[in-house]
C-alpha atoms as a PDB file:
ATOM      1  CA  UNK A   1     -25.039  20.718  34.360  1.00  0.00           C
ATOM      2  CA  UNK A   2     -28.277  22.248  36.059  1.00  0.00           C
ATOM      3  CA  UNK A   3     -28.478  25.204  33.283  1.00  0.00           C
ATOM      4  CA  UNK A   4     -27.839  22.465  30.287  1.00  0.00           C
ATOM      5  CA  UNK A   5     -30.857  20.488  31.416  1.00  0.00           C
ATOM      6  CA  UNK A   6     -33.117  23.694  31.916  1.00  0.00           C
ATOM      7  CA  UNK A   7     -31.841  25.070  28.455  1.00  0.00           C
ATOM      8  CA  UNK A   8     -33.300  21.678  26.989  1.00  0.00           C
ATOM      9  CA  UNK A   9     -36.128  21.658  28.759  1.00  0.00           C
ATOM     10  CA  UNK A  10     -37.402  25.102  27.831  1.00  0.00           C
ATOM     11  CA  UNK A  11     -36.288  24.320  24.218  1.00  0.00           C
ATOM     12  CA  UNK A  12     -38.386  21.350  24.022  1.00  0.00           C
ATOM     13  CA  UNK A  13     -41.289  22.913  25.380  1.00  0.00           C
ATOM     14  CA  UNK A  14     -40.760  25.614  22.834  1.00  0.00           C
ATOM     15  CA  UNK A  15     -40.993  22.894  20.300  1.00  0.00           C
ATOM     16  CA  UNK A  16     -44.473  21.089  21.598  1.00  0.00           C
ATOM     17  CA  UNK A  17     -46.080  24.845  21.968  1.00  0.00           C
ATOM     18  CA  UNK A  18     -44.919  25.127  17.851  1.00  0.00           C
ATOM     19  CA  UNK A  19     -46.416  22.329  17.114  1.00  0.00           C
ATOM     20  CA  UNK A  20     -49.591  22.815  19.360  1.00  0.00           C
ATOM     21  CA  UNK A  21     -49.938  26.113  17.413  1.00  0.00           C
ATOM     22  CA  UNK A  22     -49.257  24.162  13.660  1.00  0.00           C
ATOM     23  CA  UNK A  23     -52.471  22.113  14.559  1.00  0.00           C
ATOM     24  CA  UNK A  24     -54.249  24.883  15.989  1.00  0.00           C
ATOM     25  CA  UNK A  25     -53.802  26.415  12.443  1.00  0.00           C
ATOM     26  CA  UNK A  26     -54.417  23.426  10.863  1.00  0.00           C
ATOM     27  CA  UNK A  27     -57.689  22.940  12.365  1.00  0.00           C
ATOM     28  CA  UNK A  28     -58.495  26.291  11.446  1.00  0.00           C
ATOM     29  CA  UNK A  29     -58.069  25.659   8.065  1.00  0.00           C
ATOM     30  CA  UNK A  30     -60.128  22.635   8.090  1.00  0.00           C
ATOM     31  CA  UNK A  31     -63.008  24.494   9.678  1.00  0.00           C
ATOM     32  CA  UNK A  32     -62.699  27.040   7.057  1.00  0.00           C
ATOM     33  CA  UNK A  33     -62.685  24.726   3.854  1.00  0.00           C
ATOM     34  CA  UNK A  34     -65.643  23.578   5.531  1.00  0.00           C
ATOM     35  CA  UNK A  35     -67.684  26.862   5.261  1.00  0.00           C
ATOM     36  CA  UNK A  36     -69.479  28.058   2.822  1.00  0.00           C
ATOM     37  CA  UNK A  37     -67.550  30.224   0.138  1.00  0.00           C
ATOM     38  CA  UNK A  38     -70.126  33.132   0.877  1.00  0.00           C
ATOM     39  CA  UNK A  39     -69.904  33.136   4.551  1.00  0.00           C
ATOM     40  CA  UNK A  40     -68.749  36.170   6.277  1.00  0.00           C
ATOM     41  CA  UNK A  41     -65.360  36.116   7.221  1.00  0.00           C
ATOM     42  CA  UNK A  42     -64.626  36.762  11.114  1.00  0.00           C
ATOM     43  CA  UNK A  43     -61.475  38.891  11.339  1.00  0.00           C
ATOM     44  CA  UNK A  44     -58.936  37.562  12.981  1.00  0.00           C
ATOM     45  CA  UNK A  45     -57.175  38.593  16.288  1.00  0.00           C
ATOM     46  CA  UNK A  46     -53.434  39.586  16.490  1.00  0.00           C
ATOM     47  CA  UNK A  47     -52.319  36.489  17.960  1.00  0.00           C
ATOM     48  CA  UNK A  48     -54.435  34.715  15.361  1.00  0.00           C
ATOM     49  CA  UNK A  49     -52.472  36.375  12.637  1.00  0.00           C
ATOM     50  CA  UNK A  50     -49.464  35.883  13.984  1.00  0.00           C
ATOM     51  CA  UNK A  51     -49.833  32.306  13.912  1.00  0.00           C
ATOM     52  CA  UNK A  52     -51.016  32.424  10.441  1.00  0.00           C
ATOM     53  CA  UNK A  53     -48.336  34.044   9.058  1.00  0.00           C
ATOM     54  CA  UNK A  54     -45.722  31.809  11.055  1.00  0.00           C
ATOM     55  CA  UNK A  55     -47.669  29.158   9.526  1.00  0.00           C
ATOM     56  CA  UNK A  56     -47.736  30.240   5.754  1.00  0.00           C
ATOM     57  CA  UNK A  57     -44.357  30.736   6.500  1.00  0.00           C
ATOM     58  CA  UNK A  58     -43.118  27.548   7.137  1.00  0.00           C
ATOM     59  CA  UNK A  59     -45.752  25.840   4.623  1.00  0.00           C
ATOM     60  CA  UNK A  60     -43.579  28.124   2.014  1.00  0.00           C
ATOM     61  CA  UNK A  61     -39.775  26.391   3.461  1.00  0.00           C
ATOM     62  CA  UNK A  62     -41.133  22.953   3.754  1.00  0.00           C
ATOM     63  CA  UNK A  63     -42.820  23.632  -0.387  1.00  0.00           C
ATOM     64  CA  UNK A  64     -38.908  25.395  -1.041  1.00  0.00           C
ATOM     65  CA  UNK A  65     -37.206  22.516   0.381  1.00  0.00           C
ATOM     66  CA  UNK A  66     -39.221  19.654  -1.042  1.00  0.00           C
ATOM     67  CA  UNK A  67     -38.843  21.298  -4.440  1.00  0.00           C
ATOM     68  CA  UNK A  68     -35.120  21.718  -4.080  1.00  0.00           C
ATOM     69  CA  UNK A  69     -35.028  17.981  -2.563  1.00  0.00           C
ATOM     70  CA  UNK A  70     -37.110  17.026  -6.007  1.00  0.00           C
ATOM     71  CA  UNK A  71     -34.589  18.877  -8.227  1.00  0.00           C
ATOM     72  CA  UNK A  72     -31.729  17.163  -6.517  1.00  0.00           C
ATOM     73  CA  UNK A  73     -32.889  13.380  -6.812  1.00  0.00           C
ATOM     74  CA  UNK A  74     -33.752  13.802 -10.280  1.00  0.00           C
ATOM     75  CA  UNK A  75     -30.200  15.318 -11.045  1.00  0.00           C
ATOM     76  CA  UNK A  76     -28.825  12.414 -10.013  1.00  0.00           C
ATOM     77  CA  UNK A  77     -31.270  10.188 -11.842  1.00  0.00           C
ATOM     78  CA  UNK A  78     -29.984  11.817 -14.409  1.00  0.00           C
ATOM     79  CA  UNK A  79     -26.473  11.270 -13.913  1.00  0.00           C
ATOM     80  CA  UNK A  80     -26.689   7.910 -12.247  1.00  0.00           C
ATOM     81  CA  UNK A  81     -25.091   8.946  -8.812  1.00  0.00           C
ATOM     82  CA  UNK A  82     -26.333   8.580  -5.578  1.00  0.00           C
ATOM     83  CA  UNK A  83     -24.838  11.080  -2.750  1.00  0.00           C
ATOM     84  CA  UNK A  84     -22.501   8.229  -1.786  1.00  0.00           C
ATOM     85  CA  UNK A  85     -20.966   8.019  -5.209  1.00  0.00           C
ATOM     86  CA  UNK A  86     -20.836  11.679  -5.527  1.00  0.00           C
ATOM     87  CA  UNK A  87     -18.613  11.911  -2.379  1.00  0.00           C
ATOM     88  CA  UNK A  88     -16.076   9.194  -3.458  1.00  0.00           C
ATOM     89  CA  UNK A  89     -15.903  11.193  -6.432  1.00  0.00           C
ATOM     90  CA  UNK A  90     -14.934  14.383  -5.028  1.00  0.00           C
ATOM     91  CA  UNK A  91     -12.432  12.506  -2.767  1.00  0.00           C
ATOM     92  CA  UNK A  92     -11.032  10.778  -5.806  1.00  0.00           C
ATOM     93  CA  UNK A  93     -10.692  14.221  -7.379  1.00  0.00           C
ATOM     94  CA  UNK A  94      -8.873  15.499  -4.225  1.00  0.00           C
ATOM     95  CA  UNK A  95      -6.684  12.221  -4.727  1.00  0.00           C
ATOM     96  CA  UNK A  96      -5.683  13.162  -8.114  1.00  0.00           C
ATOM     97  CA  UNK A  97      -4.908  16.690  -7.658  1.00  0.00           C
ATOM     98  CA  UNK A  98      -2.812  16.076  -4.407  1.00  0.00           C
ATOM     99  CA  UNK A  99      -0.966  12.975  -6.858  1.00  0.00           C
ATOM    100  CA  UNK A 100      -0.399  15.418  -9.603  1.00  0.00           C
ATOM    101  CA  UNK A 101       1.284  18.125  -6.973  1.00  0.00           C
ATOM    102  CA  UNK A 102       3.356  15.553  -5.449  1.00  0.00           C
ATOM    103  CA  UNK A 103       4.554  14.532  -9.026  1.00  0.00           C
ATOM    104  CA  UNK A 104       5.040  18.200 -10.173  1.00  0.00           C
ATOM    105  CA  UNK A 105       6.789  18.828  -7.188  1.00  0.00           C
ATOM    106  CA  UNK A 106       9.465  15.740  -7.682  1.00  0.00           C
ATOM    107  CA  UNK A 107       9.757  16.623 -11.556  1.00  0.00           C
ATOM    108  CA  UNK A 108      11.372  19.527 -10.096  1.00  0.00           C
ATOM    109  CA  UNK A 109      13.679  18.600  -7.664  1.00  0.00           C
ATOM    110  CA  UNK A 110      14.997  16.476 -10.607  1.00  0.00           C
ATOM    111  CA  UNK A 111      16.060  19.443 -12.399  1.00  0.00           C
ATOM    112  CA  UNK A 112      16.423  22.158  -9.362  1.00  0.00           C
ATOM    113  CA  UNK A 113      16.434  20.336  -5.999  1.00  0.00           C
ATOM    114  CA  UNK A 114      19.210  20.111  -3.499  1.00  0.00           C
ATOM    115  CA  UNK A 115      21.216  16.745  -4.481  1.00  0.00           C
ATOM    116  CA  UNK A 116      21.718  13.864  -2.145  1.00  0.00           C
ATOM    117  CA  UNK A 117      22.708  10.428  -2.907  1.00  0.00           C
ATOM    118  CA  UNK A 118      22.545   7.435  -1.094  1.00  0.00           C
ATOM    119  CA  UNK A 119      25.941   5.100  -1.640  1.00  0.00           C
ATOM    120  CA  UNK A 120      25.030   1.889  -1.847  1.00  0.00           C
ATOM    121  CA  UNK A 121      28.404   0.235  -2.663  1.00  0.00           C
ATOM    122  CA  UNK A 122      28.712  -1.176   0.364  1.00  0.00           C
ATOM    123  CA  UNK A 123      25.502  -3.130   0.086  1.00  0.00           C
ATOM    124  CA  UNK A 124      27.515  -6.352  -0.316  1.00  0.00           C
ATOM    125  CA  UNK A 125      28.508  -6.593   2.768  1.00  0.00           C
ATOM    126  CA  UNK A 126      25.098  -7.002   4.271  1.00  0.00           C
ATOM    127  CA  UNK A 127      23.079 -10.490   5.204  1.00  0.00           C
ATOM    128  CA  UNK A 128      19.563 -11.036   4.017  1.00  0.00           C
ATOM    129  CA  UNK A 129      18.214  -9.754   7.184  1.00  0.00           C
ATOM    130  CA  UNK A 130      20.472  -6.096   6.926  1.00  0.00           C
ATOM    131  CA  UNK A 131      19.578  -6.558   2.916  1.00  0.00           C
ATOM    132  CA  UNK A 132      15.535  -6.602   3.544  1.00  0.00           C
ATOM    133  CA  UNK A 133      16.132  -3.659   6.392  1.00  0.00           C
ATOM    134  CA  UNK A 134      17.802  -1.833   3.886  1.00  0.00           C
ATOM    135  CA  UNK A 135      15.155  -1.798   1.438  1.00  0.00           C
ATOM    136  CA  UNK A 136      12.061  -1.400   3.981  1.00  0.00           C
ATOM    137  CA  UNK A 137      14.323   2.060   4.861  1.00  0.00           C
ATOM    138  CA  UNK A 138      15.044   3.394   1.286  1.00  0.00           C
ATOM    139  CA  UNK A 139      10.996   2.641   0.954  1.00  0.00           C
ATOM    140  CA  UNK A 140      10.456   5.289   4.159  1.00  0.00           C
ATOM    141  CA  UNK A 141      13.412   7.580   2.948  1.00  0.00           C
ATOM    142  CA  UNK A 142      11.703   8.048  -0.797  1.00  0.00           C
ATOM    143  CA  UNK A 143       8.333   8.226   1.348  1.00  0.00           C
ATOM    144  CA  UNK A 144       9.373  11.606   2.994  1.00  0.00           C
ATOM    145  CA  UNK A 145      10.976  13.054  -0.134  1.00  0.00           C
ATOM    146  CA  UNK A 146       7.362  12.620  -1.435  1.00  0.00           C
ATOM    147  CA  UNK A 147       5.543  14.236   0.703  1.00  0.00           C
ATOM    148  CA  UNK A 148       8.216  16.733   1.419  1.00  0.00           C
ATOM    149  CA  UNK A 149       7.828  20.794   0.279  1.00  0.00           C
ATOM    150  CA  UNK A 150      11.218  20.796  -0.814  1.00  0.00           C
ATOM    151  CA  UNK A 151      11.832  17.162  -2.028  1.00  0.00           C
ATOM    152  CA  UNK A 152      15.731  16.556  -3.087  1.00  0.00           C
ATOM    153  CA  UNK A 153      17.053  15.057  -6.420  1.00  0.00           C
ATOM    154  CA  UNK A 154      17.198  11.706  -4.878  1.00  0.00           C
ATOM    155  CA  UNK A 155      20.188   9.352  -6.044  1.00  0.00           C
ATOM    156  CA  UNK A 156      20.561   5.778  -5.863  1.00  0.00           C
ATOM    157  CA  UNK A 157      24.344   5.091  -6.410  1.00  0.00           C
ATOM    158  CA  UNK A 158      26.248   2.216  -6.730  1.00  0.00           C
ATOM    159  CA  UNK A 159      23.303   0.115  -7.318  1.00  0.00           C
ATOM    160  CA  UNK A 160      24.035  -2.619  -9.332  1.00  0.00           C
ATOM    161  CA  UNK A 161      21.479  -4.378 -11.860  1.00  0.00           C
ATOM    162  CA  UNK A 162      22.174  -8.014 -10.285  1.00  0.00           C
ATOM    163  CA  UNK A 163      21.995  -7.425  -7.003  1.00  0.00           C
ATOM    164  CA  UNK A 164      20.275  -8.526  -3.990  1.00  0.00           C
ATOM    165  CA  UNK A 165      19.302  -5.051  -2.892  1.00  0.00           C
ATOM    166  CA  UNK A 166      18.208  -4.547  -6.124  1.00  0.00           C
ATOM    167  CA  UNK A 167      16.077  -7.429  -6.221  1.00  0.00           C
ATOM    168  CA  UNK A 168      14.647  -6.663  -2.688  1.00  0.00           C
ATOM    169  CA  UNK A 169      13.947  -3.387  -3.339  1.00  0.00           C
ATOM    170  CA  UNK A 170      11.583  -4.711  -5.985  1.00  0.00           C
ATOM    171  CA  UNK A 171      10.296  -7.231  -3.808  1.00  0.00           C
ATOM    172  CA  UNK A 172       9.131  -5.032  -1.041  1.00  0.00           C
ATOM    173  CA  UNK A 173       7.812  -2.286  -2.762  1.00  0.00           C
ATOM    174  CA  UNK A 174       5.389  -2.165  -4.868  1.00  0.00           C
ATOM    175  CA  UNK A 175       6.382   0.120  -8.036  1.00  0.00           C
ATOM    176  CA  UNK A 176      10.185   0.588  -6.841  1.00  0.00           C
ATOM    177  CA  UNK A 177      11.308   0.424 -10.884  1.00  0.00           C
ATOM    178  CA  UNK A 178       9.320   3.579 -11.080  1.00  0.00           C
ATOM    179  CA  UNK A 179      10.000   5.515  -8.041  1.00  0.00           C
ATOM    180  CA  UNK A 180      10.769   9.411  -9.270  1.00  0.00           C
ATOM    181  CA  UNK A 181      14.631   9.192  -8.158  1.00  0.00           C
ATOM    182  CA  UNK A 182      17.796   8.737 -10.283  1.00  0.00           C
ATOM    183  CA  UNK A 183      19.130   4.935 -10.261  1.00  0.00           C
ATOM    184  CA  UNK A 184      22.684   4.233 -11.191  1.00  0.00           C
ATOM    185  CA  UNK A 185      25.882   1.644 -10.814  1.00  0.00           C
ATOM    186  CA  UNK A 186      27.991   4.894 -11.149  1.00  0.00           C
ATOM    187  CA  UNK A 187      29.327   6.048  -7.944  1.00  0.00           C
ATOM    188  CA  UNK A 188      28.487   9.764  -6.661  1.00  0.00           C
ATOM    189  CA  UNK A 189      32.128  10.734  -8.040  1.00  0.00           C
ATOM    190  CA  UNK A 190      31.034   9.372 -11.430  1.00  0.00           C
ATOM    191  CA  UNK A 191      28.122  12.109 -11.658  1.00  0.00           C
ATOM    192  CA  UNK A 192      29.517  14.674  -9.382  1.00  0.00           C
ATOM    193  CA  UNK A 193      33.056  16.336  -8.754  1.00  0.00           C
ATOM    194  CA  UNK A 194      34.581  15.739  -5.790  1.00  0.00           C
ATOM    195  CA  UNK A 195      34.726  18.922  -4.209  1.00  0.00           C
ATOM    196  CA  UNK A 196      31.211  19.616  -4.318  1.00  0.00           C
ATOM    197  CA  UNK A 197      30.869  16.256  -2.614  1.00  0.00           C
ATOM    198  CA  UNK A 198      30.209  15.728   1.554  1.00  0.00           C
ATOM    199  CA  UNK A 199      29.919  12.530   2.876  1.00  0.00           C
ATOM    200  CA  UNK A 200      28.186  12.133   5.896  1.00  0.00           C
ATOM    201  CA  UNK A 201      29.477   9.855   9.164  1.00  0.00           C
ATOM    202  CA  UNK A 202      28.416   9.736  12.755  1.00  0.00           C
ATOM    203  CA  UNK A 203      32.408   9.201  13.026  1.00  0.00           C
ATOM    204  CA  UNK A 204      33.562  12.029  11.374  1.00  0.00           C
ATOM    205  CA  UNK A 205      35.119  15.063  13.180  1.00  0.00           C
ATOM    206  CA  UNK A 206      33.439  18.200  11.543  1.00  0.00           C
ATOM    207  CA  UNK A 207      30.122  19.066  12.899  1.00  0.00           C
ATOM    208  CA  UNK A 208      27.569  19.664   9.353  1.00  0.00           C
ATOM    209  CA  UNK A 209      26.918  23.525   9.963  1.00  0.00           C
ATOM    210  CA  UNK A 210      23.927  24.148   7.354  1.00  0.00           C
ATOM    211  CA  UNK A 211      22.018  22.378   4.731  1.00  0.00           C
ATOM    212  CA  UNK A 212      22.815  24.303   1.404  1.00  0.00           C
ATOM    213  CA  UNK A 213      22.285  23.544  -2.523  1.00  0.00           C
ATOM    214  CA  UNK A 214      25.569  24.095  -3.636  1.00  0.00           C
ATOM    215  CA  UNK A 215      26.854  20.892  -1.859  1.00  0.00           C
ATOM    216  CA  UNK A 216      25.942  17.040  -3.038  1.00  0.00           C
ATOM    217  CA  UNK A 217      24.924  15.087   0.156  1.00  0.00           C
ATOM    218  CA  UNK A 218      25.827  11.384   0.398  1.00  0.00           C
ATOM    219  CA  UNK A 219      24.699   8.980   2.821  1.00  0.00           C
ATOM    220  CA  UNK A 220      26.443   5.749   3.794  1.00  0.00           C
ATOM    221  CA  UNK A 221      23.224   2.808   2.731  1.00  0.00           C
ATOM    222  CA  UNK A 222      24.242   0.035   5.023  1.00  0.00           C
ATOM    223  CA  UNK A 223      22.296  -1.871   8.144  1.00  0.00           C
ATOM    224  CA  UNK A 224      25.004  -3.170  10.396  1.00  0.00           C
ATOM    225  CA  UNK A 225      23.652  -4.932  13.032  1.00  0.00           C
ATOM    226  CA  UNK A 226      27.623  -6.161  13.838  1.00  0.00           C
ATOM    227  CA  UNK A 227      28.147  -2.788  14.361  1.00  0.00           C
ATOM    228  CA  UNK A 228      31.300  -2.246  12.742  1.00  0.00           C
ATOM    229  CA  UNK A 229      33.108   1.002  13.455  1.00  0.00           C
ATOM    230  CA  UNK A 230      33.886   3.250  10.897  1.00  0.00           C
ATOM    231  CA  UNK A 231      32.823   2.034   7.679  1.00  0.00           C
ATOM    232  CA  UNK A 232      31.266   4.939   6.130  1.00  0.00           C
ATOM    233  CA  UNK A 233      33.765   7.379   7.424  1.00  0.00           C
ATOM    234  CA  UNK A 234      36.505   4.637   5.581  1.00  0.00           C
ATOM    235  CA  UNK A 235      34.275   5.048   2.793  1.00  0.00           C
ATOM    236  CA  UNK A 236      34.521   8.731   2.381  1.00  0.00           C
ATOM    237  CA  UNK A 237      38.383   8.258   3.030  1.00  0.00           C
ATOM    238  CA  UNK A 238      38.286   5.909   0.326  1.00  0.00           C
ATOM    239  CA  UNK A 239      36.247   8.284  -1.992  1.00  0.00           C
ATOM    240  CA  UNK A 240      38.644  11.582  -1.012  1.00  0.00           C
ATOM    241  CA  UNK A 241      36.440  13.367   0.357  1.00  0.00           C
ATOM    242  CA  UNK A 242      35.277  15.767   2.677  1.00  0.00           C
ATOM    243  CA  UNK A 243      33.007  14.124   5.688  1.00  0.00           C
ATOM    244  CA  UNK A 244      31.066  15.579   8.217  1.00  0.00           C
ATOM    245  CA  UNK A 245      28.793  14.334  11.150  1.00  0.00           C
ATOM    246  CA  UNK A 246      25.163  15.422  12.097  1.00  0.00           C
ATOM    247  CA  UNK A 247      25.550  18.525  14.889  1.00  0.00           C
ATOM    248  CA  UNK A 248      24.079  16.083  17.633  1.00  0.00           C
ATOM    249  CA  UNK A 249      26.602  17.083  20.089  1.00  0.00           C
ATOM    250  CA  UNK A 250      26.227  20.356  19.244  1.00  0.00           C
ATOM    251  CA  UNK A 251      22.189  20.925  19.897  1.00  0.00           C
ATOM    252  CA  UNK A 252      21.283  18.087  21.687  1.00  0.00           C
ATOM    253  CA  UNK A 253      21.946  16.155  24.809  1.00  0.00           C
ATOM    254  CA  UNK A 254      21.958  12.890  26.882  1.00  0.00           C
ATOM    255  CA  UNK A 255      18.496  12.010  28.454  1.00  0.00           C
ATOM    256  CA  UNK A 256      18.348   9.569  31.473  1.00  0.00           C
ATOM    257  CA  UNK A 257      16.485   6.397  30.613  1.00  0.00           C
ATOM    258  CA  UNK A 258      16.247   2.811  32.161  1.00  0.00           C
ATOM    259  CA  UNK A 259      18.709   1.390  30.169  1.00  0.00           C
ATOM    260  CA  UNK A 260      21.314   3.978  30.635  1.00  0.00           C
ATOM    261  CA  UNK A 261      21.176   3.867  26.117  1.00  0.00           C
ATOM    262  CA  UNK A 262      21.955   6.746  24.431  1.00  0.00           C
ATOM    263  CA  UNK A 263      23.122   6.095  20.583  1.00  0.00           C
ATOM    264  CA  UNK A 264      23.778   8.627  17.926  1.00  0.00           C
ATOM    265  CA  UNK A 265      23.568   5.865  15.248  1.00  0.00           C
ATOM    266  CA  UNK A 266      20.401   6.288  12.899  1.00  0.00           C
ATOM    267  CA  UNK A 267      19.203   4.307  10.217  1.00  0.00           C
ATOM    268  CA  UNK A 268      19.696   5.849   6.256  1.00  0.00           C
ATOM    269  CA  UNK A 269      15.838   6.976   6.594  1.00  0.00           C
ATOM    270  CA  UNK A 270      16.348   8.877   9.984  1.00  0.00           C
ATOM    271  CA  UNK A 271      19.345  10.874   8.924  1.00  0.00           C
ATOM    272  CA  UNK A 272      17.570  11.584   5.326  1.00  0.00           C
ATOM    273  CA  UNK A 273      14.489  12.855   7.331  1.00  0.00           C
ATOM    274  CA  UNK A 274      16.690  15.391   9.464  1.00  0.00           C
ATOM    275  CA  UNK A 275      18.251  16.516   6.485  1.00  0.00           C
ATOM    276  CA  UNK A 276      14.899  17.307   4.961  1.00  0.00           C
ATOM    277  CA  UNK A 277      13.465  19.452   8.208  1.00  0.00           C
ATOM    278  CA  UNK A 278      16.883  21.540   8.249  1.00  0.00           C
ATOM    279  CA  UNK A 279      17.003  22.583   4.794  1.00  0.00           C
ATOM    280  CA  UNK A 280      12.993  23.069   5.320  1.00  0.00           C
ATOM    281  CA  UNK A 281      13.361  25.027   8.081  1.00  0.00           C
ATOM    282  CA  UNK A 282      16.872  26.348   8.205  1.00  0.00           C
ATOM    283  CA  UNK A 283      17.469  25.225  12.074  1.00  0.00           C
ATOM    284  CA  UNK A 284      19.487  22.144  13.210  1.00  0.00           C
ATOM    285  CA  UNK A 285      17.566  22.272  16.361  1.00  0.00           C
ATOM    286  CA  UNK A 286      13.814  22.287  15.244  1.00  0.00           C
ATOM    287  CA  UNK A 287      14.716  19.663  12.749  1.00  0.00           C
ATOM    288  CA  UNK A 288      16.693  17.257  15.352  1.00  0.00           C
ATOM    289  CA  UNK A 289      13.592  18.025  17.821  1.00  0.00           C
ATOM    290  CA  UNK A 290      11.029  17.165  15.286  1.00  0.00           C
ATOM    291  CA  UNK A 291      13.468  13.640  13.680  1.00  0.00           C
ATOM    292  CA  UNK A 292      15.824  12.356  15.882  1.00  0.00           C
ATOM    293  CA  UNK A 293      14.324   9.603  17.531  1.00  0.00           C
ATOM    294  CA  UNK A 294      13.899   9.723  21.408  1.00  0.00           C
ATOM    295  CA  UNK A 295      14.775   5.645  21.724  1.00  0.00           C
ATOM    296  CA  UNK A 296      18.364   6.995  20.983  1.00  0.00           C
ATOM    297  CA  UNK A 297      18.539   8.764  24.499  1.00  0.00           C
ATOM    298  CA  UNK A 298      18.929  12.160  23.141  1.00  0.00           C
ATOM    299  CA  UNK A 299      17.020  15.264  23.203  1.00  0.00           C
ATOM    300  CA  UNK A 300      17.341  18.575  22.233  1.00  0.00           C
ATOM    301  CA  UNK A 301      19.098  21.013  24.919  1.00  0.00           C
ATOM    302  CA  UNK A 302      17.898  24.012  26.312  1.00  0.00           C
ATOM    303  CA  UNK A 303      20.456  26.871  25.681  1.00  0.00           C
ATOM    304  CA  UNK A 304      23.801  26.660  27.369  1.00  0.00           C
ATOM    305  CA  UNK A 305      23.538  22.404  28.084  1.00  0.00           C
ATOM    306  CA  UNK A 306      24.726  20.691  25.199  1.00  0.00           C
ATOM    307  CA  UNK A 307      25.426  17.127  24.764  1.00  0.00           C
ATOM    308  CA  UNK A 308      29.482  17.444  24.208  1.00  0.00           C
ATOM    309  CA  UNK A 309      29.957  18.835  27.998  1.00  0.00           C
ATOM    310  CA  UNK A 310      27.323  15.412  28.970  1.00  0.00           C
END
């Protein structure tokens, strides 16, 4: 603290000796306007033209600067733009470019990216409440995809014109009719064959072992606050085919918390978000570190202590 102090100190008495030297030179200057034209000039000592030449100096960068300060004002005269309207300008600009990646970037998932759809066939059996949950999380699922590196073709399936998720879908967000994802009353096995098809179910036996774009993703849409068991694994049974589970029990284990709660049920916006991180990164375990959420009582294990043998 000491040395700060003394650093400033010294600095501003650098500064009043400056200025003390400025004057000095100023009063010299004075004195010699004063003289007669003819007079015979004194020379002048080293220190003297030192000071002088420090002086013309910074004469010649305060002229430089007031010129440049001149030219700048009357550019924006000119233009009718004052600095403050020149910077919301440039950040509008950055605005636009980052909108018109984002866009070029969904406009090819459409054609190229990995597929996943989100059934929503079982939407009916929701209440308002689930309904409006529902739509707030397909809002934050088509929020990541955005802003993703690798955004997926994004299907809405089973999604019928007349109905209540429709409507609050359109509701609570602003622009939903135009979001950059496919929309459709088809089911998945309407667009895709079955084969290629995995449907995914915290209830399912098989552990999900990568993230690849040969296979169509689907994910059960459905808030259940009842908490019934089973329903999208019954839906995939339904369907005919193949389902898998998130590796949770696999990479991750049981934390202790308060409430002794540990759940590996995650909302359609959680599990789309994992999804996104493995295929981004290729690793189940940075992706469940960096998504699953730590409310659920869960967190990634260190080699050799995995959640199964919890």
């Amino acid at each position: 603290m000491t040395e700060i102090v003394s650093e400033s100190s010294e600095e501003q008495t650098r500064g009043v000796w400056e200025m003390m030297e400025l004057l000095n030179i100023d009063v010299l200057e004075e004195e010699r306007a004063e003289e007669p034209e003819d007079a015979p000039q004194a020379p002048l000592s080293k220190n003297a033209s030192r000071k002088q030449r420090h002086w013309e100096r910074t004469l010649a960068a305060r002229k430089s600067k007031r010129r440049e300060e001149k030219r700048r004002r009357r550019l924006n005269r000119h233009s009718g733009k004052d600095e403050e309207e020149e910077d919301t300008a440039h950040h509008q600009l950055s605005k636009r470019a980052v909108k018109a990646a984002t866009r070029e970037r969904l406009a090819e998932a459409r054609v190229s990216g990995l597929k996943v759809c989100v059934d929503l066939s079982m939407s009916h059996r929701m209440s308002d409440k689930e309904t409006s949950r529902l739509a707030a999380q397909l809002r934050r699922l088509y929020g990541s995809n955005r802003r993703a590196s690798k955004p997926f073709r994004l299907f809405l399936t089973s999604l019928r014109e007349d109905s209540r998720l429709l409507a609050e879908c359109v509701r609570m967000n602003d622009g939903f009719l135009n979001y950059s994802l496919e929309r459709t009353e088809q089911s998945c096995l309407d667009i895709f064959p079955a084969e290629s098809v995995v449907y995914l179910s915290p209830d399912a036996q098989e552990a999900l072992e990568r993230v690849d774009g040969d296979t169509v993703y689907v994910l059960g849409g459905l808030v259940d606050e009842s908490v019934q068991k089973a329903l999208s694994l019954s839906r995939a049974e339904e369907l005919g085919v193949r389902a898998a589970r998130l590796p949770i029990d696999e990479h991750m284990r049981k934390t202790p918390n308060g409430k002794n709660f540990h759940s590996k049920i995650l909302a359609v916006n959680q599990v789309f978000d994992i999804m996104l991180a493995a295929y981004d990164t290729g690793s189940w375990t940075l992706a469940l570190d960096k998504c699953f959420p730590r409310s659920k009582g869960y967190a990634v294990a260190p080699q050799g202590h995995l959640a199964s043998s919890a």
